[in-house]
N, C-alpha and C. Protein backbone atom coordinates (compact mmCIF):
# COMPACT_ATOMS: atom_id res chain seq x y z
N UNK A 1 -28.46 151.80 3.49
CA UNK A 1 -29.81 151.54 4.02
C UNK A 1 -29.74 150.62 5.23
N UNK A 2 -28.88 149.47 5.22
CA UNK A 2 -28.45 148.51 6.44
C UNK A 2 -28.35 149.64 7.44
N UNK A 3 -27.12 149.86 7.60
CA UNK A 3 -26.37 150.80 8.33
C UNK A 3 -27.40 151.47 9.23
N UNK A 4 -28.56 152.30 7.92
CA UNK A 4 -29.85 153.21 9.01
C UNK A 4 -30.41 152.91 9.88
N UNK A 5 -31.14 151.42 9.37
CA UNK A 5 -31.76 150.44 9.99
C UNK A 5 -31.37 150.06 11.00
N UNK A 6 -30.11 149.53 11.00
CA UNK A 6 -29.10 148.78 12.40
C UNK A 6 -29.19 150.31 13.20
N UNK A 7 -28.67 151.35 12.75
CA UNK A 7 -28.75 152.22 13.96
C UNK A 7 -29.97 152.76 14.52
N UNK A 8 -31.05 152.61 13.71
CA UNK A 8 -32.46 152.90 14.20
C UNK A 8 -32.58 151.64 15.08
N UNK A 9 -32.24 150.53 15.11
CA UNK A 9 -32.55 149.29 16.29
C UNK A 9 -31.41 149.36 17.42
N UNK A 10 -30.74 149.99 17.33
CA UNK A 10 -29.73 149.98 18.14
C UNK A 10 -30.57 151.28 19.20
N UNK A 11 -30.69 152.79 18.29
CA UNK A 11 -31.49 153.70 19.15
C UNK A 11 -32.60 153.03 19.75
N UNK A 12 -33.30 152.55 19.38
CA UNK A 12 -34.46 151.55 19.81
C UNK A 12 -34.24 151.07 20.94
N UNK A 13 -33.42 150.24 20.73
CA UNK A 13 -32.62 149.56 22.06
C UNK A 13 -32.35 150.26 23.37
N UNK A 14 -31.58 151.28 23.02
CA UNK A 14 -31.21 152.24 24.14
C UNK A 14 -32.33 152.92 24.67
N UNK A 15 -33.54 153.09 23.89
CA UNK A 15 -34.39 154.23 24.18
C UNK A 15 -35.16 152.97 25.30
N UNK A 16 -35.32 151.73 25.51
CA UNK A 16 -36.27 150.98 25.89
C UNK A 16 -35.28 150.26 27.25
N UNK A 17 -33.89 150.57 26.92
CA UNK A 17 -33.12 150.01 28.46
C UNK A 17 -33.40 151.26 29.12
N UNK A 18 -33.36 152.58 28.79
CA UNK A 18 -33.74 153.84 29.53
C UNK A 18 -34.84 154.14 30.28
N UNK A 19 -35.65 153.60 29.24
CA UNK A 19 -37.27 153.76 29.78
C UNK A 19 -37.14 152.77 31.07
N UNK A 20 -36.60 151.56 31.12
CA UNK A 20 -36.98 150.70 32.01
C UNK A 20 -35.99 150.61 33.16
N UNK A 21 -34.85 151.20 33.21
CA UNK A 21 -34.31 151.88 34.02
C UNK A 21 -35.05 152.72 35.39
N UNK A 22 -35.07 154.10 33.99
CA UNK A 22 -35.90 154.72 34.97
C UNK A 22 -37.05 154.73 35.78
N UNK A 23 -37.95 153.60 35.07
CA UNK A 23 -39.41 153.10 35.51
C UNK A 23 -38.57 151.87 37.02
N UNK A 24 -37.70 151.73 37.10
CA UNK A 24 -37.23 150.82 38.03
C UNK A 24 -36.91 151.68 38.96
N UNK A 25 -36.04 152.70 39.11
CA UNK A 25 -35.77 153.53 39.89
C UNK A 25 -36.96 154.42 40.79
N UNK A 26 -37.48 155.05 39.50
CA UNK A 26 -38.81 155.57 39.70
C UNK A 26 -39.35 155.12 41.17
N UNK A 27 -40.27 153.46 40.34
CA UNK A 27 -40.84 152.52 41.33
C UNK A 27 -39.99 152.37 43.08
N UNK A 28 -38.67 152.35 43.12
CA UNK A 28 -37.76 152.18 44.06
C UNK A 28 -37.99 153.04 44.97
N UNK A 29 -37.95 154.50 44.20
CA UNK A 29 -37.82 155.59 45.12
C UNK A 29 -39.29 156.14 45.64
N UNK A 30 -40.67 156.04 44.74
CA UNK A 30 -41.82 156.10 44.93
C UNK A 30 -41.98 154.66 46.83
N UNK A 31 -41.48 153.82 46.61
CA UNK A 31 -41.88 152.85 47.71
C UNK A 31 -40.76 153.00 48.68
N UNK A 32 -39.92 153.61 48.56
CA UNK A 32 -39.24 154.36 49.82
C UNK A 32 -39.61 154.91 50.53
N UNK A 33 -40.21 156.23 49.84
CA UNK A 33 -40.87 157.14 50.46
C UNK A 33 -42.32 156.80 51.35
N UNK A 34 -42.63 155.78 50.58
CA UNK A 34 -44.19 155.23 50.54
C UNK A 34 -43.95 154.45 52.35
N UNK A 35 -42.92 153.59 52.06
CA UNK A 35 -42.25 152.91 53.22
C UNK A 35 -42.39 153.73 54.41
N UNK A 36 -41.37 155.10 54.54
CA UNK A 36 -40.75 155.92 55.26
C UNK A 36 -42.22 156.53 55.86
N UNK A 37 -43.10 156.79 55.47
CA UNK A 37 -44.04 157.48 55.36
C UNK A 37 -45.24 156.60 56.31
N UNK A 38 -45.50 155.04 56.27
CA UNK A 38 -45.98 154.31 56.91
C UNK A 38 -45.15 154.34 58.45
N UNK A 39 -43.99 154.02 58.14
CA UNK A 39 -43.26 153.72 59.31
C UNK A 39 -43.52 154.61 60.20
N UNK A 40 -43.47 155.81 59.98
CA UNK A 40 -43.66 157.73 60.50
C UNK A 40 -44.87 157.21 61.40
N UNK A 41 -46.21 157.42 60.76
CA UNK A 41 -47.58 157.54 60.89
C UNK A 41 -48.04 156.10 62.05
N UNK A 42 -47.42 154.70 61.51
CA UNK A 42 -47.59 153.78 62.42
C UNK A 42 -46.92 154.21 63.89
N UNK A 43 -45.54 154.53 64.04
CA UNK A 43 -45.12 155.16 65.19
C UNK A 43 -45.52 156.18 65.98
N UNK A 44 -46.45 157.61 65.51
CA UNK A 44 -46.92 158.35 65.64
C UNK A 44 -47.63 157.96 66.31
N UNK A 45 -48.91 157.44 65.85
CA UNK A 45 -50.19 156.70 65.92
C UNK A 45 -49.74 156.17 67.36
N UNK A 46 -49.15 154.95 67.55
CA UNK A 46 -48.63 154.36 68.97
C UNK A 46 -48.28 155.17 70.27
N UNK A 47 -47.47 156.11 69.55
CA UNK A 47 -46.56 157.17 70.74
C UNK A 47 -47.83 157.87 71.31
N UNK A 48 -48.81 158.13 70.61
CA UNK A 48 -49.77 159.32 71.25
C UNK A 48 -50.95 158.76 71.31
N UNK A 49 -51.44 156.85 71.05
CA UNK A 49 -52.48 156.61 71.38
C UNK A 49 -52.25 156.20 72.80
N UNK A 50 -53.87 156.75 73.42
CA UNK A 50 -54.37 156.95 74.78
C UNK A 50 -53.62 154.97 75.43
N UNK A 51 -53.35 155.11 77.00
CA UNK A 51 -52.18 154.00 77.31
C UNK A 51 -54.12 153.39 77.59
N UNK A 52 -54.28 151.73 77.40
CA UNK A 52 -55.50 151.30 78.56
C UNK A 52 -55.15 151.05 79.79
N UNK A 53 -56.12 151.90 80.67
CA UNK A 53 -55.99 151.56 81.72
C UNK A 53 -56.11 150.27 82.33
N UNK A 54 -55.95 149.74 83.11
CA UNK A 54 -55.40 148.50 83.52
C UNK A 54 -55.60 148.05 84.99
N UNK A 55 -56.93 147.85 85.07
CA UNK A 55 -57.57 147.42 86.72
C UNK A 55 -56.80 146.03 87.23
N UNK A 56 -56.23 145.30 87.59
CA UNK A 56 -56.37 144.36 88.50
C UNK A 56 -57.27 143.35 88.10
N UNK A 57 -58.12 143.59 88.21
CA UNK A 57 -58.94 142.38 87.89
C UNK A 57 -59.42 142.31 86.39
N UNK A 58 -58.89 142.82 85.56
CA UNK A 58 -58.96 143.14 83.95
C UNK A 58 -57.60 142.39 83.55
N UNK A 59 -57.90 141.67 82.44
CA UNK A 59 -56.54 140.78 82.09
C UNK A 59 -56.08 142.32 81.11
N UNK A 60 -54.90 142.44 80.81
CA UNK A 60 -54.30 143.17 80.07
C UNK A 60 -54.04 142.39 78.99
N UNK A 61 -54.32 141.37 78.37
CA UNK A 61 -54.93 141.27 76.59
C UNK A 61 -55.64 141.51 76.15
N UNK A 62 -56.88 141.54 77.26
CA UNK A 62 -58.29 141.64 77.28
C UNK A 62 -58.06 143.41 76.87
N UNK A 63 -57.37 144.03 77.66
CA UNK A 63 -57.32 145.85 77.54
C UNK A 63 -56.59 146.39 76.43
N UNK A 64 -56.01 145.91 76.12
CA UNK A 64 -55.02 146.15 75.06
C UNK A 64 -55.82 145.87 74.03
N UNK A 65 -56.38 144.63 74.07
CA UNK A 65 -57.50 144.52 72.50
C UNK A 65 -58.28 145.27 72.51
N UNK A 66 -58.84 146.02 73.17
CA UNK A 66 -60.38 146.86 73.43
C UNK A 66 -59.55 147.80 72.99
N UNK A 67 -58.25 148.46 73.39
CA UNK A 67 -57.70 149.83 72.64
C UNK A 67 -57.61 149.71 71.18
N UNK A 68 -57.29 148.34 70.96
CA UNK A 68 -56.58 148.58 69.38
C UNK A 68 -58.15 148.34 68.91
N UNK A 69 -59.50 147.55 69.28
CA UNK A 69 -60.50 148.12 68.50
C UNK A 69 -61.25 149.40 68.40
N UNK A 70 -60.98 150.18 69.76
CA UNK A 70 -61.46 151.47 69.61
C UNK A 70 -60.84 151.82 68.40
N UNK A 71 -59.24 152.08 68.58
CA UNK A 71 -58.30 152.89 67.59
C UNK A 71 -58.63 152.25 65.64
N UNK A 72 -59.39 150.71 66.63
CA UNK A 72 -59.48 150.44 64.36
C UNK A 72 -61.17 151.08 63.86
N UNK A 73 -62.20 151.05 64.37
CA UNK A 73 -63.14 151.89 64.92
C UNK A 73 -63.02 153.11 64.32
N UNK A 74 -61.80 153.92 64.72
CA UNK A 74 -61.85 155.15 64.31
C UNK A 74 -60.67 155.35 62.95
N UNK A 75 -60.18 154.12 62.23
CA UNK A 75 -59.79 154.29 61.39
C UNK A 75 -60.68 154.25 60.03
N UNK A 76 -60.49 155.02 59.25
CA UNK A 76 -60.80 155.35 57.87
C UNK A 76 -60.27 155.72 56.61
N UNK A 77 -59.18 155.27 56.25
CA UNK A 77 -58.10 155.80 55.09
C UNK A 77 -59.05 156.00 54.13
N UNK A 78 -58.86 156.90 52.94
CA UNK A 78 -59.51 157.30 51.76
C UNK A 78 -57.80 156.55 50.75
N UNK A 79 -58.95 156.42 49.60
CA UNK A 79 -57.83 156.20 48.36
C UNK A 79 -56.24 156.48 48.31
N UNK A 80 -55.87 156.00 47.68
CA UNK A 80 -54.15 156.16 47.85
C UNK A 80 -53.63 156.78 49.20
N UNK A 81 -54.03 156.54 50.46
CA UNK A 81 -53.75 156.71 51.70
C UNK A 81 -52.66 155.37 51.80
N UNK A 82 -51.07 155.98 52.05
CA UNK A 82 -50.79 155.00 53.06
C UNK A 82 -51.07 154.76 54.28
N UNK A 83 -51.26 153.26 54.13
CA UNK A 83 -51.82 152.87 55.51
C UNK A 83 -50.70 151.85 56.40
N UNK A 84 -50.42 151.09 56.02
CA UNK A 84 -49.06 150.43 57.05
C UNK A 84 -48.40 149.71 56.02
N UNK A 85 -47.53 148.43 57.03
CA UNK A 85 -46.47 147.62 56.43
C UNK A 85 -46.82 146.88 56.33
N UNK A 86 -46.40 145.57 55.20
CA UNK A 86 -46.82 144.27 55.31
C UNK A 86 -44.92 143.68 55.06
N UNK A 87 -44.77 143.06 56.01
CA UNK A 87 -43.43 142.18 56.26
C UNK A 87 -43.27 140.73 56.13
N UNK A 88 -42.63 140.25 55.25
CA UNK A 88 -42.60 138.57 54.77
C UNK A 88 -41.42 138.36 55.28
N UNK A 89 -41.51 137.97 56.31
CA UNK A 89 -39.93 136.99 57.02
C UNK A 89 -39.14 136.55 55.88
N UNK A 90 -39.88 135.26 55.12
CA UNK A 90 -39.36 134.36 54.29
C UNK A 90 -38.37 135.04 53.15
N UNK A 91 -39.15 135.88 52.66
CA UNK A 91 -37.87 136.65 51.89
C UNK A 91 -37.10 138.03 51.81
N UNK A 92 -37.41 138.37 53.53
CA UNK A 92 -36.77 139.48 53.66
C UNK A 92 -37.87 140.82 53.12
N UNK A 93 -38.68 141.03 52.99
CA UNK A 93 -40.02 141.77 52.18
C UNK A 93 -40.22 142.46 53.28
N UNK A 94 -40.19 143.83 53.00
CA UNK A 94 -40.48 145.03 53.96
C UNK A 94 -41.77 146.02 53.18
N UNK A 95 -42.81 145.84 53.31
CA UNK A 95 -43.45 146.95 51.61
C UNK A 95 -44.54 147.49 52.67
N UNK A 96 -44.55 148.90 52.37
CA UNK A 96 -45.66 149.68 52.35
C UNK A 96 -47.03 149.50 51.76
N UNK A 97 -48.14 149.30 52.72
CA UNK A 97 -49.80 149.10 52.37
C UNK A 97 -50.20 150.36 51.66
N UNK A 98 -50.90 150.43 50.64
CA UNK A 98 -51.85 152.05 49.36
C UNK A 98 -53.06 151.25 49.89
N UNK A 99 -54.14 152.04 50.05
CA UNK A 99 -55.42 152.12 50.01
C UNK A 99 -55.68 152.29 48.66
N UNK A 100 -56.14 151.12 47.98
CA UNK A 100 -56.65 151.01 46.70
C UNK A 100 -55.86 150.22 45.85
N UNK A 101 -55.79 149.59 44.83
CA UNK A 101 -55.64 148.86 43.85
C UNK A 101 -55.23 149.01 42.45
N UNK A 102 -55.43 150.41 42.42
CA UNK A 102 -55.29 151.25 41.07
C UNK A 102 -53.73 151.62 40.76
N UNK A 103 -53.53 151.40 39.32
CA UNK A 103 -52.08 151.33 39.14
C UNK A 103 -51.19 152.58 39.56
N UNK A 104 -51.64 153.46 40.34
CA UNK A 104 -50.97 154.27 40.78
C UNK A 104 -50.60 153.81 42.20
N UNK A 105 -51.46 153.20 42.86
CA UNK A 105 -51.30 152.71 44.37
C UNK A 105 -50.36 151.24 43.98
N UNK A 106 -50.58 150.52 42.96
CA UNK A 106 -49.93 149.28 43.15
C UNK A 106 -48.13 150.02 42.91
N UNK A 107 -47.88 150.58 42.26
CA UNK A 107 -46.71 151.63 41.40
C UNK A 107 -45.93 151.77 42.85
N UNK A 108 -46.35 151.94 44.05
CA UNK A 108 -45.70 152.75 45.48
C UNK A 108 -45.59 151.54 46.43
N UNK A 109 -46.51 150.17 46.17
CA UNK A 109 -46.61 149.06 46.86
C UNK A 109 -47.37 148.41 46.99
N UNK A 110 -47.89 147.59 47.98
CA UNK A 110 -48.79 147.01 48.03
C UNK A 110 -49.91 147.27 47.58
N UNK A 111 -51.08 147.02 47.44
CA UNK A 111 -52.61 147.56 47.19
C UNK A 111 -53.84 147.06 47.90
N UNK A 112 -54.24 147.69 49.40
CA UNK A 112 -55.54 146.79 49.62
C UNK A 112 -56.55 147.22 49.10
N UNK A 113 -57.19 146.14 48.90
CA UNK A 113 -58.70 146.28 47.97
C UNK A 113 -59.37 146.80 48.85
N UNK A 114 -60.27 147.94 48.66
CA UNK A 114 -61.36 148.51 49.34
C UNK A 114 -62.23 148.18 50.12
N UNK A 115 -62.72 147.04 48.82
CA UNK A 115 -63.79 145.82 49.33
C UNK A 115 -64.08 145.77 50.48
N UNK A 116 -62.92 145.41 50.68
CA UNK A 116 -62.28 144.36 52.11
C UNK A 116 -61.92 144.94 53.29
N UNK A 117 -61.79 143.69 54.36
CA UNK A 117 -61.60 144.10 55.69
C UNK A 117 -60.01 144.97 55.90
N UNK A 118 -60.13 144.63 57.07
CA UNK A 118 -58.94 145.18 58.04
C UNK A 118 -58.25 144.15 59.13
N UNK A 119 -57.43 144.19 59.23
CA UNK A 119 -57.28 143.15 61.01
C UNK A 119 -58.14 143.87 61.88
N UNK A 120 -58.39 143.02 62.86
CA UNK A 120 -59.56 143.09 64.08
C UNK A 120 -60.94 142.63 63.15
N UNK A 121 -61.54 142.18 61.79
CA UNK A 121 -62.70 142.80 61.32
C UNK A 121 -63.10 141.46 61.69
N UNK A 122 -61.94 140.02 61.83
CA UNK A 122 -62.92 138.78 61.41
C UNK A 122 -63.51 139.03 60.29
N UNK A 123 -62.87 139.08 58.94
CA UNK A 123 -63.53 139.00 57.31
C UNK A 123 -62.18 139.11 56.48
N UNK A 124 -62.11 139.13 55.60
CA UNK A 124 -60.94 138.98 54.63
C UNK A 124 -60.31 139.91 54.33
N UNK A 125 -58.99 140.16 54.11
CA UNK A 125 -58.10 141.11 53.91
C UNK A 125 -57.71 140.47 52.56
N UNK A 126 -57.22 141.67 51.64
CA UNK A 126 -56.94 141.32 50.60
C UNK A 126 -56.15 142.24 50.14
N UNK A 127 -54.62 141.95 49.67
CA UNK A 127 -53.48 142.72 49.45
C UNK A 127 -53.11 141.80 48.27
N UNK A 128 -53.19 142.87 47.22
CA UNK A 128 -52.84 142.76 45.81
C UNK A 128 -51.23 143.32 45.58
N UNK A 129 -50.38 142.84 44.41
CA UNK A 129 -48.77 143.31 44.25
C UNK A 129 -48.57 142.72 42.64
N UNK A 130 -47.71 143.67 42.39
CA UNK A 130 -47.06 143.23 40.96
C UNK A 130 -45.75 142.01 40.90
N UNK A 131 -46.09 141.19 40.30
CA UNK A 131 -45.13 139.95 40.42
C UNK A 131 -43.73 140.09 40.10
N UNK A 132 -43.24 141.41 39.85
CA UNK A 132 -42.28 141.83 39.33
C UNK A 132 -41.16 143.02 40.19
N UNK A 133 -42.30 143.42 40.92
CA UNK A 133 -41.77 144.60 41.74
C UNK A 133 -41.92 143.53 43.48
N UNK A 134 -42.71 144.27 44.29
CA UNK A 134 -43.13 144.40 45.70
C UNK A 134 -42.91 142.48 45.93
N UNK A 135 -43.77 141.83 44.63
CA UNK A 135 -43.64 140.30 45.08
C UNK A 135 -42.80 139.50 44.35
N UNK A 136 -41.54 140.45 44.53
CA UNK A 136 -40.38 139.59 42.74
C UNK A 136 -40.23 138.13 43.30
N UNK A 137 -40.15 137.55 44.50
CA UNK A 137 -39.67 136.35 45.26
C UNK A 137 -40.57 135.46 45.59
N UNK A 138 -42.13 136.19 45.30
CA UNK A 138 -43.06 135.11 46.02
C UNK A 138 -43.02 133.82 46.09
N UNK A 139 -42.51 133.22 45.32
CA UNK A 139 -42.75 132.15 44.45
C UNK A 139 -41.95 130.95 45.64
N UNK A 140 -41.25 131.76 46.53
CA UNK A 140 -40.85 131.14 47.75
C UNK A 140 -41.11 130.73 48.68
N UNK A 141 -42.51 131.57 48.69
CA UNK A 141 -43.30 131.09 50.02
C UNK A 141 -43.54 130.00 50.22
N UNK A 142 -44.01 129.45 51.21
CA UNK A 142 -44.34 127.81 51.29
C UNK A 142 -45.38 128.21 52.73
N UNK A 143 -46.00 126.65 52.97
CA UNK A 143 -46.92 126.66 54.30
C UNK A 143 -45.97 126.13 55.33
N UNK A 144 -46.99 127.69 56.42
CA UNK A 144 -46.13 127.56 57.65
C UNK A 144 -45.73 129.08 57.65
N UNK A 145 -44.89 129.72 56.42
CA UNK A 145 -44.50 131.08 56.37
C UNK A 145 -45.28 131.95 57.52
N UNK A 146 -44.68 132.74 57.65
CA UNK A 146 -45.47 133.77 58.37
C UNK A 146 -45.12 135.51 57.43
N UNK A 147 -46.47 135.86 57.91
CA UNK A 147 -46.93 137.43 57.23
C UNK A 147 -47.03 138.06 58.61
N UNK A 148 -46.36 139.57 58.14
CA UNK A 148 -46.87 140.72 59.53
C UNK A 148 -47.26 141.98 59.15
N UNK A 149 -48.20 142.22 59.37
CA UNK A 149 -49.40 143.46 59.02
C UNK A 149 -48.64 144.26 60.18
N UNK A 150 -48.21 145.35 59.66
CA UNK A 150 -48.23 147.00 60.95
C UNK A 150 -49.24 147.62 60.41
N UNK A 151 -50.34 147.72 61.12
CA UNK A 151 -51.01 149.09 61.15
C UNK A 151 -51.27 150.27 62.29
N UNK A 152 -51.60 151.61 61.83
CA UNK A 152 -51.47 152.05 63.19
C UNK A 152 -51.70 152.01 64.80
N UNK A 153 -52.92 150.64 64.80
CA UNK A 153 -53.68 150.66 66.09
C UNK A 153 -53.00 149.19 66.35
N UNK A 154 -52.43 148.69 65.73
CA UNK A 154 -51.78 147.05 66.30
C UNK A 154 -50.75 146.46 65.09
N UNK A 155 -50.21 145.43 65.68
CA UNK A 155 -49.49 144.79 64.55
C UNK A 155 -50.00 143.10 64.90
N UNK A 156 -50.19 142.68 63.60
CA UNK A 156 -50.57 141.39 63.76
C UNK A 156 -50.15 140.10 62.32
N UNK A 157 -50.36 139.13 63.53
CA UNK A 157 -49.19 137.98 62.39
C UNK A 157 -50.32 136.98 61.79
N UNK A 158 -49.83 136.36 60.40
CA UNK A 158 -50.74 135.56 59.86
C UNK A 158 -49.22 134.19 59.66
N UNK A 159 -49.93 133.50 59.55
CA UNK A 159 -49.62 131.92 59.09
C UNK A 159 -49.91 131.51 57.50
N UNK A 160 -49.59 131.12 56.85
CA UNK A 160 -49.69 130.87 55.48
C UNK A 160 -50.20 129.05 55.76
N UNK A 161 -51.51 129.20 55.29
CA UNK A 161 -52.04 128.01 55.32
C UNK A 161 -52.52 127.50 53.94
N UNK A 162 -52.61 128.33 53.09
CA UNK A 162 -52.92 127.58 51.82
C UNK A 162 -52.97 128.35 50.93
N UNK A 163 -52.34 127.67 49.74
CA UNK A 163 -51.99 128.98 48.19
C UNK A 163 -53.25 127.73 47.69
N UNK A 164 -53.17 128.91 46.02
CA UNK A 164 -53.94 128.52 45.01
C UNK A 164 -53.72 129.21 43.63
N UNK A 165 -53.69 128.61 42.50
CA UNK A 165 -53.49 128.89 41.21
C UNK A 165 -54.52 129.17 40.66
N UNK A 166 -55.95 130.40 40.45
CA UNK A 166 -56.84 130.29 39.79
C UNK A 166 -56.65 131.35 38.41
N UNK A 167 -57.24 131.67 37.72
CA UNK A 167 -57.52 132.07 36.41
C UNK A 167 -57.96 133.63 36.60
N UNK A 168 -57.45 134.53 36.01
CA UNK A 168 -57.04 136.09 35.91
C UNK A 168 -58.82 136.15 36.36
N UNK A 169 -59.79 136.21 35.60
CA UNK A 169 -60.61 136.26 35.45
C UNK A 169 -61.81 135.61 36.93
N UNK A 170 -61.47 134.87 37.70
CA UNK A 170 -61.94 134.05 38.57
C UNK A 170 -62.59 134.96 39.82
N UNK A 171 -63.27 135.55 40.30
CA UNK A 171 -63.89 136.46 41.37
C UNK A 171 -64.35 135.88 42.39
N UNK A 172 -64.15 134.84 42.61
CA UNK A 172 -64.88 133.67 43.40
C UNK A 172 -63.48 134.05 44.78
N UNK A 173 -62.35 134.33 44.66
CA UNK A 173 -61.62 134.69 45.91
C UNK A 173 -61.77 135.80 46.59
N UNK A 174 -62.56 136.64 45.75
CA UNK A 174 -63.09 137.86 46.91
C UNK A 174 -64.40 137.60 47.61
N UNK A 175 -64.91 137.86 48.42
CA UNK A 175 -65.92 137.26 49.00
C UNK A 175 -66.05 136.71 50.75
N UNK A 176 -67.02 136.99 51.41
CA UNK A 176 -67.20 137.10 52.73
C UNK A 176 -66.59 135.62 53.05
N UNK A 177 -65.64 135.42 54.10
CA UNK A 177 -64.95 134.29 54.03
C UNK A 177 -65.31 133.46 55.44
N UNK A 178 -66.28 134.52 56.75
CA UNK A 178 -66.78 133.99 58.06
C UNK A 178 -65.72 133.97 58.60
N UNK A 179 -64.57 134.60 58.35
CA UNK A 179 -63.32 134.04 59.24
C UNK A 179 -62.27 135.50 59.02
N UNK A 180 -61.06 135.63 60.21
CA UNK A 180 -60.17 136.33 59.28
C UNK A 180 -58.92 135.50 58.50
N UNK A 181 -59.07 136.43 57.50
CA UNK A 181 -58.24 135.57 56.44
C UNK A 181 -57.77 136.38 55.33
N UNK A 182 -55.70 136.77 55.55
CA UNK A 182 -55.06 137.62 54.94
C UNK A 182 -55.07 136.74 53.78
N UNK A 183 -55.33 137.17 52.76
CA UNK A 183 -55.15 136.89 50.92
C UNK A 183 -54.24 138.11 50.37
N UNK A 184 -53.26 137.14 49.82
CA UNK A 184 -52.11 137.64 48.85
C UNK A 184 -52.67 137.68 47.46
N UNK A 185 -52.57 138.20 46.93
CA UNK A 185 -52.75 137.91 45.00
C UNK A 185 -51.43 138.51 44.40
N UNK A 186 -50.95 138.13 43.29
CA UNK A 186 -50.37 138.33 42.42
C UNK A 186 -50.27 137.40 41.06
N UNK A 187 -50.03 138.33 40.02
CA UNK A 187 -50.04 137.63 38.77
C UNK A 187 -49.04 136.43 38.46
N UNK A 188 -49.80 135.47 38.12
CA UNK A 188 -49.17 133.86 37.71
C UNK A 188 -48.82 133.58 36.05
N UNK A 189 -48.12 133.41 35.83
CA UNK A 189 -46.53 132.88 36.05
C UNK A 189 -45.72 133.86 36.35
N UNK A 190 -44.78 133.93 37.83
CA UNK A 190 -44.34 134.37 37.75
C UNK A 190 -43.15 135.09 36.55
N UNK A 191 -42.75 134.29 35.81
CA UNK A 191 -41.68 134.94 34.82
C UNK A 191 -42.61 134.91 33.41
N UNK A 192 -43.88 134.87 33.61
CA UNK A 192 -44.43 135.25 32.28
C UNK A 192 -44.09 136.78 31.75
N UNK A 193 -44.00 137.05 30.05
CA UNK A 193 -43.90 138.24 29.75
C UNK A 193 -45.04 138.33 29.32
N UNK A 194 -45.63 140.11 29.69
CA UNK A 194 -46.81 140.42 29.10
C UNK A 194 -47.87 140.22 30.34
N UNK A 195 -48.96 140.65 30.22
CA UNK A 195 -49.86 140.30 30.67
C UNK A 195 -50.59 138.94 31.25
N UNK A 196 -50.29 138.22 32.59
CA UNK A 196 -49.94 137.03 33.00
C UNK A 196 -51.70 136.06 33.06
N UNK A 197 -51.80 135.08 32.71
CA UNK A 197 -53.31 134.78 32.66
C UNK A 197 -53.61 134.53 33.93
N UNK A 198 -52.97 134.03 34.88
CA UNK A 198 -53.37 133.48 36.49
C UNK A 198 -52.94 134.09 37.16
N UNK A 199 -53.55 133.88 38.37
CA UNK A 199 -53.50 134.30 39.60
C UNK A 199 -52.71 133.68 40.76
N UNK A 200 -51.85 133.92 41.13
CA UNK A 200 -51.41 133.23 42.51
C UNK A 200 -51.77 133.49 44.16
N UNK A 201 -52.46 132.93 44.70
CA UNK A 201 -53.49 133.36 45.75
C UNK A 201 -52.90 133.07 47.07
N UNK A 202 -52.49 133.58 47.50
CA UNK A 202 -51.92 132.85 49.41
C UNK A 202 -53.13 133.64 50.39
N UNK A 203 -53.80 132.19 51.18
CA UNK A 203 -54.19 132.30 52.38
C UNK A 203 -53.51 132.27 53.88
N UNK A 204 -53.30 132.88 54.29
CA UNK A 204 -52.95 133.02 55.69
C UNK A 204 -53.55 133.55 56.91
N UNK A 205 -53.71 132.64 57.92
CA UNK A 205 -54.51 133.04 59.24
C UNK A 205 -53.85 133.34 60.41
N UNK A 206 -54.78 133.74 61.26
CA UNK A 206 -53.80 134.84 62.33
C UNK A 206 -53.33 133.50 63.56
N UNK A 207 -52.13 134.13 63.74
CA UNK A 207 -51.32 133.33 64.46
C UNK A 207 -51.94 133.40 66.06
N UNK A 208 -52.20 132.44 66.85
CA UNK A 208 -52.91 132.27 68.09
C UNK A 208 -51.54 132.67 69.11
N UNK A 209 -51.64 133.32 70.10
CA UNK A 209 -50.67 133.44 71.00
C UNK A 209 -50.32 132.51 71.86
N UNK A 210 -48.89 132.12 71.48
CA UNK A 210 -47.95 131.29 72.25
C UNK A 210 -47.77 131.34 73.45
């Protein structure tokens, strides 16, 4: 009867390093593609958007911004649309943006909330990740870090100006903020098992040109 038992926990065993194996791989190769697929569409997007013309007496930041708001203007992703990259210097973090939040979009990478803005909007951006996958390192960040958004009509940098620890449950971080302002979320503690009660929140604002 031992003997059954021990080998029924032993199958057990194996059946649950398998499962999580493959759910690792899975995830790997799902945000490859997810990756490959942004990278494509952001380059695309660039190569064949219209050049601004460029008078002389027109500053060319001034023209260049007016293109990338036409081009955000005419952006509209629907649900599980990849939409670009989000790049963390600090720990080497290359991850593909999902339109939406839903565990199929978080599963491929990042997740922006619907809700929410865009760069160019002046209002809040909000990019959700699993503390385990896309943000296994967060826990590194510090102020000062810098974040870089690719999307197809521009690429733009944020500054990490202030984290926060609030409570799974807390809704008070989504919300019209008068400003732009990239928000990170992911589940707190990082090495909690199970279902994590907090939230780990990074604010970051857009970097002013040097």
């Amino acid at each position: 009867m031992r003997n059954k038992i021990g080998s029924l926990l032993i199958l057990i065993g194996v059946i649950f390093i398998f499962v999580s194996v493959y759910q690792y791989f899975s995830h790997k190769i799902g945000m490859q593609r997810a990756l490959e697929e942004a990278e494509s569409k952001i380059s695309l997007e660039q190569e064949f958007k219209p050049k601004p013309i460029v008078q002389p007496e027109v500053d060319s930041k001034e023209a260049l911004q007016a293109a990338q708001l036409a081009a955000r203007q005419q952006f509209d992703p629907q649900d599980n649309d990849v939409i670009g990259v989000l790049k963390i210097p600090k720990i080497e973090a290359k991850l593909p943006i999902i339109e939406g939040t839903d565990e199929e979009m978080l599963a491929k990478g990042v997740g922006h909330y619907r809700t929410t803005a865009f760069p160019m909007d002046n209002e809040q951006i909000l990019l959700s990740g699993h503390r385990d996958t896309v943000f296994r390192n967060f826990g590194e960040l510090e102020i000062g870090d810098r974040l870089i958004v690719e999307m197809p009509y521009g690429t733009f940098e944020y500054s990490i100006e202030e984290t926060e620890i609030v409570s799974s449950d807390n809704t008070t971080v989504i919300g019209p903020k008068g400003e732009e302002v990239l928000t990170l979320s992911t589940c707190y503690p990082f090495r909690y098992v199970g279902d994590a009660p907090d939230r780990f929140i990074v604010y970051a604002y857009p970097v002013e040109d040097e």
